[in-house]
Protein backbone atom coordinates (compact mmCIF):
# COMPACT_ATOMS: atom_id res chain seq x y z
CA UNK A 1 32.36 15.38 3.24
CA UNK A 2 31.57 11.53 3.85
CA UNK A 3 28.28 10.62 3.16
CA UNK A 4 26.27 8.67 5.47
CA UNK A 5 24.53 5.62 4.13
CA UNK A 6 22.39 5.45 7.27
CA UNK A 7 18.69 6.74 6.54
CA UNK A 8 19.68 7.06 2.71
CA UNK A 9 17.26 5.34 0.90
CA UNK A 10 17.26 2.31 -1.44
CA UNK A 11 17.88 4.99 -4.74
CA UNK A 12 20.66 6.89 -3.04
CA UNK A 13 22.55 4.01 -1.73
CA UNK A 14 22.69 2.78 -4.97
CA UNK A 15 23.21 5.83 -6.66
CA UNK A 16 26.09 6.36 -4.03
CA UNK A 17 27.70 2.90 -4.49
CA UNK A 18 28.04 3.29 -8.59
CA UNK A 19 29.06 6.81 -8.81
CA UNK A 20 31.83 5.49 -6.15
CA UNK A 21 32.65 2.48 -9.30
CA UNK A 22 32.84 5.20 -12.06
CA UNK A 23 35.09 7.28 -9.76
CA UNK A 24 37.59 4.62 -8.70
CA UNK A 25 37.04 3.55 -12.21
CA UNK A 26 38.55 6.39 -13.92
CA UNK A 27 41.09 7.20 -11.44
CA UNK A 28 42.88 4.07 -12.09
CA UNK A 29 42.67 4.87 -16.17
CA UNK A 30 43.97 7.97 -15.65
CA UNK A 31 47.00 6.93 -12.57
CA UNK A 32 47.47 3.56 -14.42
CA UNK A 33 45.92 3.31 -17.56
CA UNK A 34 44.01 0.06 -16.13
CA UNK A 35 40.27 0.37 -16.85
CA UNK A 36 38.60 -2.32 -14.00
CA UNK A 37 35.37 -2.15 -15.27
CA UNK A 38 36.72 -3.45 -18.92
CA UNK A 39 38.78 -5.91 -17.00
CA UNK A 40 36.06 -7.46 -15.57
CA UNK A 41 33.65 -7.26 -17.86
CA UNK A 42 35.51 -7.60 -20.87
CA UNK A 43 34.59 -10.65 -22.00
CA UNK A 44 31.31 -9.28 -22.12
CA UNK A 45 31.04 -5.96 -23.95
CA UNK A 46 27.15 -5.34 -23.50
CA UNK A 47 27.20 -5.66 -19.51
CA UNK A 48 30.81 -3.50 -20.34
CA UNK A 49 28.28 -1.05 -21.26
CA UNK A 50 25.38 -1.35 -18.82
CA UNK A 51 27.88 -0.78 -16.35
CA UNK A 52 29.17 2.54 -17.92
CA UNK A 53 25.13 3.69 -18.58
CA UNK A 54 24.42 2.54 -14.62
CA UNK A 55 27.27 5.13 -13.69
CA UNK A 56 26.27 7.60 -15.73
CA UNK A 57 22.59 7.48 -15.03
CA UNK A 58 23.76 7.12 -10.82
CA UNK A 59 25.60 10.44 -11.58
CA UNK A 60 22.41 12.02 -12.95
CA UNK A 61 20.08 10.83 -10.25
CA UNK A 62 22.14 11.86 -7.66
CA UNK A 63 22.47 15.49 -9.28
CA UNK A 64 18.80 15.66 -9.58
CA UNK A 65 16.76 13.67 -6.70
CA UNK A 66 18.88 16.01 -4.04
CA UNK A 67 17.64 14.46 -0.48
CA UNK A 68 15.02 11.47 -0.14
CA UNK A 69 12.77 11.42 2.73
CA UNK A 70 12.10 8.08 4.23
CA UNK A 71 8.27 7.29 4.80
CA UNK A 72 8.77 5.57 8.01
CA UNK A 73 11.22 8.34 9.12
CA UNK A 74 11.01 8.62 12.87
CA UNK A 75 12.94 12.06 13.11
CA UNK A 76 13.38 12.92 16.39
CA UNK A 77 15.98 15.78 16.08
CA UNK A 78 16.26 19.39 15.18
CA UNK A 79 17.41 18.23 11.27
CA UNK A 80 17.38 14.89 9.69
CA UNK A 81 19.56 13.34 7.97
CA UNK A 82 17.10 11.95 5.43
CA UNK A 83 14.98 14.94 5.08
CA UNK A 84 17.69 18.06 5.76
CA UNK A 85 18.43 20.49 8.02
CA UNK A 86 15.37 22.45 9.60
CA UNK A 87 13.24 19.43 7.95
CA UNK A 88 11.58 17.39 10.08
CA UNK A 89 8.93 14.48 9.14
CA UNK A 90 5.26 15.06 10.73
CA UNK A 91 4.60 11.85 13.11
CA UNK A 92 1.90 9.37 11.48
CA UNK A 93 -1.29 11.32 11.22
CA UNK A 94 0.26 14.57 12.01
CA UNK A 95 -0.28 17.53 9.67
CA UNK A 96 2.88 19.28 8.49
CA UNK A 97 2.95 22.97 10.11
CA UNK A 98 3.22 25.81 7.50
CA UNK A 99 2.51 23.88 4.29
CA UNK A 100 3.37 20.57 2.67
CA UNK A 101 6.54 18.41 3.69
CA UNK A 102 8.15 17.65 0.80
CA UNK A 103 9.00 14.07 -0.19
């Protein structure tokens, strides 16, 4: 399923992006034995690693943040794409029916 970086916020698109690196990262070392990230940043083995702890931490936050809603969401349909299906974001002022709205 392709994500949509529309109405992701600033985290996820991030998140999204570097986890996208580490994945194209280690499918060339494992097709072609070509590492890009050591390629480019060989020269330079501590940003070498910053990269590799950016992935890794990318992969974590995107296993545990699970859906970001947008303050200045302006849902308008049934299910949003920033807060979820069946989630919808109270307008300003508005109290959430049924209990909190998560965030």
């Amino acid at each position: 399923m392709m994500m949509k970086m529309k109405g992701m916020c600033a985290i996820h698109k991030t998140a999204w992006v570097l986890v996208l690196v580490g994945a194209l990262n280690w499918g060339l070392v494992g097709l072609l034995n070509f590492n890009l990230v050591m390629w480019l940043f060989g020269g330079w083995p501590v940003v070498e690693r910053i990269v590799y702890v950016l992935v890794g931490l990318a992969a974590v936050a995107m296993l545990g943040i699970g859906k970001c809603c947008m303050k200045d969401c302006k849902c308008d349909e049934e299910g949003c794409a920033h807060c979820g299906p069946g989630e919808k974001k109270p307008m300003a002022g508005a109290q959430p029916m049924g209990g909190e709205h998560k965030m």
